[in-house]
N, C-alpha and C. Protein backbone atom coordinates (compact mmCIF):
# COMPACT_ATOMS: atom_id res chain seq x y z
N UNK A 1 112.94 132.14 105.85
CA UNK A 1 112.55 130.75 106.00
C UNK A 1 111.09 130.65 106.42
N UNK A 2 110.58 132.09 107.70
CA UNK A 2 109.24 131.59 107.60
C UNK A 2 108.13 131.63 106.37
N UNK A 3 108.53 132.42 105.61
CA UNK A 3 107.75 132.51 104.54
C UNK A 3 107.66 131.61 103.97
N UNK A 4 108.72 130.93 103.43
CA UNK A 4 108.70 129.28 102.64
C UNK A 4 107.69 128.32 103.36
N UNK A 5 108.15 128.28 104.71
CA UNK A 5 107.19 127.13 105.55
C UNK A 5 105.83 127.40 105.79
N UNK A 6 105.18 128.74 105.41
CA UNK A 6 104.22 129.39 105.54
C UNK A 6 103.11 128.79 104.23
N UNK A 7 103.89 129.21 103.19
CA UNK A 7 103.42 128.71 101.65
C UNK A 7 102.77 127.13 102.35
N UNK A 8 103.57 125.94 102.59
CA UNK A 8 102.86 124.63 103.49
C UNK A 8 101.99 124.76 104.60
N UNK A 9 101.79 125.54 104.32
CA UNK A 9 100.62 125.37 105.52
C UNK A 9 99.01 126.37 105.02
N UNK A 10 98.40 126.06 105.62
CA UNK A 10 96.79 126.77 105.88
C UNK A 10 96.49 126.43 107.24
N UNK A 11 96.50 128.17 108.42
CA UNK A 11 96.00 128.32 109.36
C UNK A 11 94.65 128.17 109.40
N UNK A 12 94.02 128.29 108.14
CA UNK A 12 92.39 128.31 107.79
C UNK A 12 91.93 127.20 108.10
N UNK A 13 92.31 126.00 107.38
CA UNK A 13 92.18 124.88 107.51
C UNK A 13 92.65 124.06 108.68
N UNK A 14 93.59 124.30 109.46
CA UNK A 14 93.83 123.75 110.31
C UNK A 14 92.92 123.94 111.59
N UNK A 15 92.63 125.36 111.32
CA UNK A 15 91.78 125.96 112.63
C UNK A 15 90.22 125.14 112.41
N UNK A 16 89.78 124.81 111.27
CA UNK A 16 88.46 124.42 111.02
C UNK A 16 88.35 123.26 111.06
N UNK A 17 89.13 122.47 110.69
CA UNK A 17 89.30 121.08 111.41
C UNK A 17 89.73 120.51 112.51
N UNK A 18 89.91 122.08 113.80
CA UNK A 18 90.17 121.72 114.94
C UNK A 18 88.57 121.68 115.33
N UNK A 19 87.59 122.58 114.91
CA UNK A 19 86.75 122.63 115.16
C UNK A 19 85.57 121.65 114.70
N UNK A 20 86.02 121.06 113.79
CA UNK A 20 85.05 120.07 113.10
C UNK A 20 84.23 120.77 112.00
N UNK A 21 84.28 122.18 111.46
CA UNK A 21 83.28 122.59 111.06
C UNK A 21 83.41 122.44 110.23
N UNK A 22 82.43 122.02 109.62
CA UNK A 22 82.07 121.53 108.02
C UNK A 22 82.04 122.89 106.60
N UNK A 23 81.56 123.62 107.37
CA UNK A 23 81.42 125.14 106.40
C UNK A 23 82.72 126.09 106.62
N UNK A 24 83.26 126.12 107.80
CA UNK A 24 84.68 126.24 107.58
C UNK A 24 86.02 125.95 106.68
N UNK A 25 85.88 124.66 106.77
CA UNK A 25 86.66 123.62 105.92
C UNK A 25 86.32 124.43 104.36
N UNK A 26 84.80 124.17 103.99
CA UNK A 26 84.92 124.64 102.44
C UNK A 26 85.29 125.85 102.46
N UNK A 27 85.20 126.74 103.64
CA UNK A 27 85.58 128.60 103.22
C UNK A 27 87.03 128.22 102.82
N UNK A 28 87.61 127.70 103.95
CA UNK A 28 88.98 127.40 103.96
C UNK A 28 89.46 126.89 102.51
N UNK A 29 88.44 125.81 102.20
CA UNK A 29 89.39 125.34 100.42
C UNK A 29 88.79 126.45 99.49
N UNK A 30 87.99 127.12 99.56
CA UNK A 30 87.64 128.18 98.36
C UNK A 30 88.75 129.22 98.39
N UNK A 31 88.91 129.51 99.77
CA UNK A 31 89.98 131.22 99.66
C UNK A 31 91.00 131.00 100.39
N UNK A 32 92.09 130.00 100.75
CA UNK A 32 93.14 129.28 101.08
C UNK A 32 93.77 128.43 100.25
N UNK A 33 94.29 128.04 100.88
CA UNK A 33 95.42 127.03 100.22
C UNK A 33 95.02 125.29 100.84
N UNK A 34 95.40 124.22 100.02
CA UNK A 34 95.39 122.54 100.35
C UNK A 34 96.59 122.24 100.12
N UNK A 35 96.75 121.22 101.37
CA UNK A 35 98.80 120.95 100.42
C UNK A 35 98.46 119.19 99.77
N UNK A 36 98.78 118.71 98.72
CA UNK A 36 97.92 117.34 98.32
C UNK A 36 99.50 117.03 98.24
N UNK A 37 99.19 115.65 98.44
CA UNK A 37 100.87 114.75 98.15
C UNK A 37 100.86 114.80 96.52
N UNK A 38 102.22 114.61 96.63
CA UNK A 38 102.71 114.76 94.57
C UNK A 38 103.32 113.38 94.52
N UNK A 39 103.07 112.21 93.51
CA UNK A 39 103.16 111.08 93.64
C UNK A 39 104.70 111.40 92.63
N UNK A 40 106.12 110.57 93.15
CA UNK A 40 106.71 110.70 93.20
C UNK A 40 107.48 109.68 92.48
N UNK A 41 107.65 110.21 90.70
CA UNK A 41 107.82 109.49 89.50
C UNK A 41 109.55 109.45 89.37
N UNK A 42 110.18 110.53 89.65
CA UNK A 42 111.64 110.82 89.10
C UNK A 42 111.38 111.86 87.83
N UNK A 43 110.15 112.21 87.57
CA UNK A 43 109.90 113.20 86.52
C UNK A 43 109.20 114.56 87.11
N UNK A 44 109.59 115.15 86.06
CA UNK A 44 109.11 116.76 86.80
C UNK A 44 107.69 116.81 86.49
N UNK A 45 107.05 115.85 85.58
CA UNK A 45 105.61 116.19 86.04
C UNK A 45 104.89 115.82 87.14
N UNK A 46 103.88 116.97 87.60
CA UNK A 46 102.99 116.83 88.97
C UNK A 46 101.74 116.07 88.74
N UNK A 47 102.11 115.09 89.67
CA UNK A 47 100.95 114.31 89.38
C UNK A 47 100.39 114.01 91.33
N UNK A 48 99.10 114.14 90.97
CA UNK A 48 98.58 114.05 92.54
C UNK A 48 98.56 112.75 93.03
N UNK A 49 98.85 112.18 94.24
CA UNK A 49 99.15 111.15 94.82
C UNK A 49 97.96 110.72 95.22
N UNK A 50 97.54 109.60 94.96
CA UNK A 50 95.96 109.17 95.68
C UNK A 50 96.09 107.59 95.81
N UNK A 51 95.50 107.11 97.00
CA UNK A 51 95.28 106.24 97.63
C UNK A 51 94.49 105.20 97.27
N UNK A 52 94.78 103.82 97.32
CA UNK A 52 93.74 102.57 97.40
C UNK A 52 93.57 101.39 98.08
N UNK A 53 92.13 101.26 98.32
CA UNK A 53 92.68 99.94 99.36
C UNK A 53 92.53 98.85 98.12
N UNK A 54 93.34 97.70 98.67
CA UNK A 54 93.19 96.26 98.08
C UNK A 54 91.73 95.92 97.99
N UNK A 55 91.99 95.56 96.38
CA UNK A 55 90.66 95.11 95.49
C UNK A 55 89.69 96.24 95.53
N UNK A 56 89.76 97.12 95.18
CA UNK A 56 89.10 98.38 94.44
C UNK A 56 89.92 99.50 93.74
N UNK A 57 89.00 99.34 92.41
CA UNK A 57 89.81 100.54 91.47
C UNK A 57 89.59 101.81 91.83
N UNK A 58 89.03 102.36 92.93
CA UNK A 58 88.33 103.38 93.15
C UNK A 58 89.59 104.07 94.28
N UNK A 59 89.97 105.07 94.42
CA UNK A 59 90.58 105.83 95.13
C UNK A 59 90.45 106.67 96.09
N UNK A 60 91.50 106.93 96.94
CA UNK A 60 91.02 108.31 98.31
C UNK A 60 91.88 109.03 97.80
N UNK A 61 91.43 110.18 98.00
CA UNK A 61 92.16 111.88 97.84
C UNK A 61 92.27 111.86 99.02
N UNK A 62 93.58 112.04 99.74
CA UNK A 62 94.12 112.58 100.75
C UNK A 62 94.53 114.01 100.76
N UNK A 63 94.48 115.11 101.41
CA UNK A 63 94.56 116.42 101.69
C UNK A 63 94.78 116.69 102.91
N UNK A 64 95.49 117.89 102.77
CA UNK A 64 96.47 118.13 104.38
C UNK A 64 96.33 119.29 104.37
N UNK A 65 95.94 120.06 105.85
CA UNK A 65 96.57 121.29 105.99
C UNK A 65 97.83 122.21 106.23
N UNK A 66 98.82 121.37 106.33
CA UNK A 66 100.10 122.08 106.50
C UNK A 66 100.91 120.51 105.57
N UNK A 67 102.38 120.50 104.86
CA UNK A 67 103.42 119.34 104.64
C UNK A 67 103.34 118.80 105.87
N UNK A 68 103.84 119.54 106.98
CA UNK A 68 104.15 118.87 108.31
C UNK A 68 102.92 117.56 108.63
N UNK A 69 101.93 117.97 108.44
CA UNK A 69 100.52 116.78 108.82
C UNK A 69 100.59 115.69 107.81
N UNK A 70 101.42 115.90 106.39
CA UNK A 70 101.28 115.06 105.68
C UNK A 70 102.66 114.13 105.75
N UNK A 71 103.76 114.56 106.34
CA UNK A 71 104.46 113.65 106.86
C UNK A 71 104.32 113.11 108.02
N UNK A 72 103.40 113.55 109.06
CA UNK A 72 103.06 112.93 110.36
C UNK A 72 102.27 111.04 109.57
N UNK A 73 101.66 111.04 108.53
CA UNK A 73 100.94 110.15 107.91
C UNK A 73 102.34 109.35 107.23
N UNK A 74 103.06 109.99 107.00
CA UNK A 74 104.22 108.85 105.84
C UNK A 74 105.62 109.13 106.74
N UNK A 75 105.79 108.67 107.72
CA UNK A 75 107.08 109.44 108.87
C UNK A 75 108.16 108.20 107.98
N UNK A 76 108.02 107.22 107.46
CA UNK A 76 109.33 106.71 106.95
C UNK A 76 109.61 106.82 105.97
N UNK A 77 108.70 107.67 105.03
CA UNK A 77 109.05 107.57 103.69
C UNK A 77 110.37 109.24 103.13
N UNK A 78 111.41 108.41 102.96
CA UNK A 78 112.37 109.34 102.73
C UNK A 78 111.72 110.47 101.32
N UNK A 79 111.59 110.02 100.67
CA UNK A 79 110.84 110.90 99.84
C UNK A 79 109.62 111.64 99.83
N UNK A 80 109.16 112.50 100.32
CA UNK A 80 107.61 113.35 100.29
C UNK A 80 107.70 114.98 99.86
N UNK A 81 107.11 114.52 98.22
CA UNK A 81 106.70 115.76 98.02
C UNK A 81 105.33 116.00 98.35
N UNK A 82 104.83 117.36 97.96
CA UNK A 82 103.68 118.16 98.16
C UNK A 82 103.94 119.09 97.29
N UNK A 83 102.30 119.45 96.96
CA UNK A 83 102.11 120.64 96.24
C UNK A 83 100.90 121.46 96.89
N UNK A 84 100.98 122.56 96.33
CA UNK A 84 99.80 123.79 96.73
C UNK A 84 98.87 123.76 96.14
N UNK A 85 97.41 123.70 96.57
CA UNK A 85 96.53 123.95 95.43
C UNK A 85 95.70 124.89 96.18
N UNK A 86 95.16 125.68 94.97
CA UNK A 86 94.21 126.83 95.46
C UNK A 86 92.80 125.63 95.52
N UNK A 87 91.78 126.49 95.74
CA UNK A 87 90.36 125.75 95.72
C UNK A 87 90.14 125.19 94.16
N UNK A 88 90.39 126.44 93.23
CA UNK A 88 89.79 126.46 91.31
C UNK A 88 90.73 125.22 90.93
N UNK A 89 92.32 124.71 91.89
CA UNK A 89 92.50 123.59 91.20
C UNK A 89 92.00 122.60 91.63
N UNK A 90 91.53 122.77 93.01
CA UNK A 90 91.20 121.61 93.51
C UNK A 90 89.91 121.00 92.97
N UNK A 91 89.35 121.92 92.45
CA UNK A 91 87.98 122.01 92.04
C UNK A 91 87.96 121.28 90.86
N UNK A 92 88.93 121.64 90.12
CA UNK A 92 89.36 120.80 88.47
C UNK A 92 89.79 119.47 88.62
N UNK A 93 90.99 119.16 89.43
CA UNK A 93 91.17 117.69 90.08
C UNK A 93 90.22 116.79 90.10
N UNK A 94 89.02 117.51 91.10
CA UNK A 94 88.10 116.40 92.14
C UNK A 94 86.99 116.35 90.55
N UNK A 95 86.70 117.18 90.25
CA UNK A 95 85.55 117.53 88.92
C UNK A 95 86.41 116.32 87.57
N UNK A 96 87.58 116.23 87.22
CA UNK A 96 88.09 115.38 86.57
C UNK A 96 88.03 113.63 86.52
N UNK A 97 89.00 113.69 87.97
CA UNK A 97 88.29 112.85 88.55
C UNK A 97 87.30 112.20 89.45
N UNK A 98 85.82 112.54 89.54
CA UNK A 98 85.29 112.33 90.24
C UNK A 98 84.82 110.84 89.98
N UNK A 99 84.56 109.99 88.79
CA UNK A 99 84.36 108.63 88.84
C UNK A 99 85.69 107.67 89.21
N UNK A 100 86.51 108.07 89.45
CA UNK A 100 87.01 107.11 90.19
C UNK A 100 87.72 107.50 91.79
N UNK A 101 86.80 108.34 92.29
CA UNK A 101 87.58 108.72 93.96
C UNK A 101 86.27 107.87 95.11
N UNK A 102 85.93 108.00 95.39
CA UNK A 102 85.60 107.18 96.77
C UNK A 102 85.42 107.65 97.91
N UNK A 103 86.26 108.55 98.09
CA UNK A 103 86.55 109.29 99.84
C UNK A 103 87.69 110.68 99.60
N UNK A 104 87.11 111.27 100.17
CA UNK A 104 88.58 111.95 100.82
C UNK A 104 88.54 112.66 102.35
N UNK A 105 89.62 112.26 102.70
CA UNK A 105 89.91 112.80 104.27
C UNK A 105 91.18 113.63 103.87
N UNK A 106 91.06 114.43 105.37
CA UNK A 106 92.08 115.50 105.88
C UNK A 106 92.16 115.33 106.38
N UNK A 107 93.63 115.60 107.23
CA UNK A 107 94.86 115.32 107.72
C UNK A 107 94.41 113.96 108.47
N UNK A 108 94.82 113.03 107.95
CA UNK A 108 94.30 111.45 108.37
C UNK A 108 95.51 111.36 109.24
N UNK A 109 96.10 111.88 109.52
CA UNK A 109 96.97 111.16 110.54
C UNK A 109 96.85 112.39 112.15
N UNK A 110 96.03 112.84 111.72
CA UNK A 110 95.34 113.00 113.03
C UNK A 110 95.77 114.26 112.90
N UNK A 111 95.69 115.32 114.50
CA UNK A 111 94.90 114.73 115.29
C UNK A 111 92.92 115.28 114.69
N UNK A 112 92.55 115.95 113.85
CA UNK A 112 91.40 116.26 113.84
C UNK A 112 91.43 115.87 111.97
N UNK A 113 90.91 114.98 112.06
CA UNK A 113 90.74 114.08 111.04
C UNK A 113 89.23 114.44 110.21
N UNK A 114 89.58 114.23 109.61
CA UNK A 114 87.98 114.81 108.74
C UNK A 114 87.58 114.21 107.21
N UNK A 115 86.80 113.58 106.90
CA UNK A 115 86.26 112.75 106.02
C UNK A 115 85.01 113.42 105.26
N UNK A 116 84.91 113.66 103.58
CA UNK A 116 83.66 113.73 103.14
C UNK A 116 84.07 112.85 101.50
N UNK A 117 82.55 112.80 100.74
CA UNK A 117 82.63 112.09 99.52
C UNK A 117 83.01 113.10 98.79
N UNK A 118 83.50 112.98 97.74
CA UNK A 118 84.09 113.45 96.51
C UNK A 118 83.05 114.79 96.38
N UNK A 119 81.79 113.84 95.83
CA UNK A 119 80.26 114.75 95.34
C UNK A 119 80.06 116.18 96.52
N UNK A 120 80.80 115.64 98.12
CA UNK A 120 80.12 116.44 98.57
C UNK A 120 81.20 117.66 98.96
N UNK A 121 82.30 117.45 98.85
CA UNK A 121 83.60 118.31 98.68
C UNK A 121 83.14 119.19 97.25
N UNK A 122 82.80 118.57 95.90
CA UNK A 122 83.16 119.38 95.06
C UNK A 122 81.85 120.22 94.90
N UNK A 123 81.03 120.00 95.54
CA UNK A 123 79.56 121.02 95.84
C UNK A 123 80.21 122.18 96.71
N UNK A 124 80.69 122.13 97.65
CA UNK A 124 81.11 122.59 98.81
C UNK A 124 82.14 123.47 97.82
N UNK A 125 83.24 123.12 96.81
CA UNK A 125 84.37 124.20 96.12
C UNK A 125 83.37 124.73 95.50
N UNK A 126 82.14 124.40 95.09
CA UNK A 126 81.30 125.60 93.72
C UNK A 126 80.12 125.93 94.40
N UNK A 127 80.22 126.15 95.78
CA UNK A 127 79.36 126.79 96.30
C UNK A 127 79.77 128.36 96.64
């Protein structure tokens, strides 16, 4: 069982956003793991879950370092998947869509919360 619960998580990432460090965080998404929410169709395709506020077409990428942080953010929602992404997918994601994202934060539901733009995350994976 610990192995399964292991796969959800990144000690990398968690440790670097205890610290705030900005160059951490990207070591962490280049040679670790991200757990991203999987928006939740009733179909087996994976599709990444992303965020909007009212009256903008533009979106947040939310990213977590462990499932556990990403249900601390959705505690009533009976349904929460997640998926794994290495950095090279994350890299393809954010590079795909980069005209329509806006923001992305990690682990927004605290406690060491961390915010950068799209542009400056996907510099940070191809650095």
């Amino acid at each position: 069982m610990a192995d399964k619960e292991q796969r959800f998580r990144s000690e990398q990432l968690e440790e670097a956003l205890a610290k705030q460090d900005v160059a951490a965080v990207a070591f962490a998404l280049r040679n670790d793991i991200v757990i991203v929410p999987r928006l939740v169709t009733g179909k087996k395709d994976m599709q990444v879950r992303v965020f909007g506020r009212e009256g903008s077409d533009k979106r947040i990428l939310l990213l977590f370092s462990s499932a556990d942080a990403y249900t601390a953010m959705v505690p009533n929602e009976k349904i929460r998947q997640v998926m794994v992404y290495d950095g090279a997918r994350l890299e393809a994601f954010i590079a795909e869509h980069l005209d329509s994202l806006e923001g992305v934060f990690f682990d927004i539901a605290g406690p060491n919360t961390m915010q950068s733009t799209p542009e400056d995350l996907l510099a940070a994976l191809r650095a």
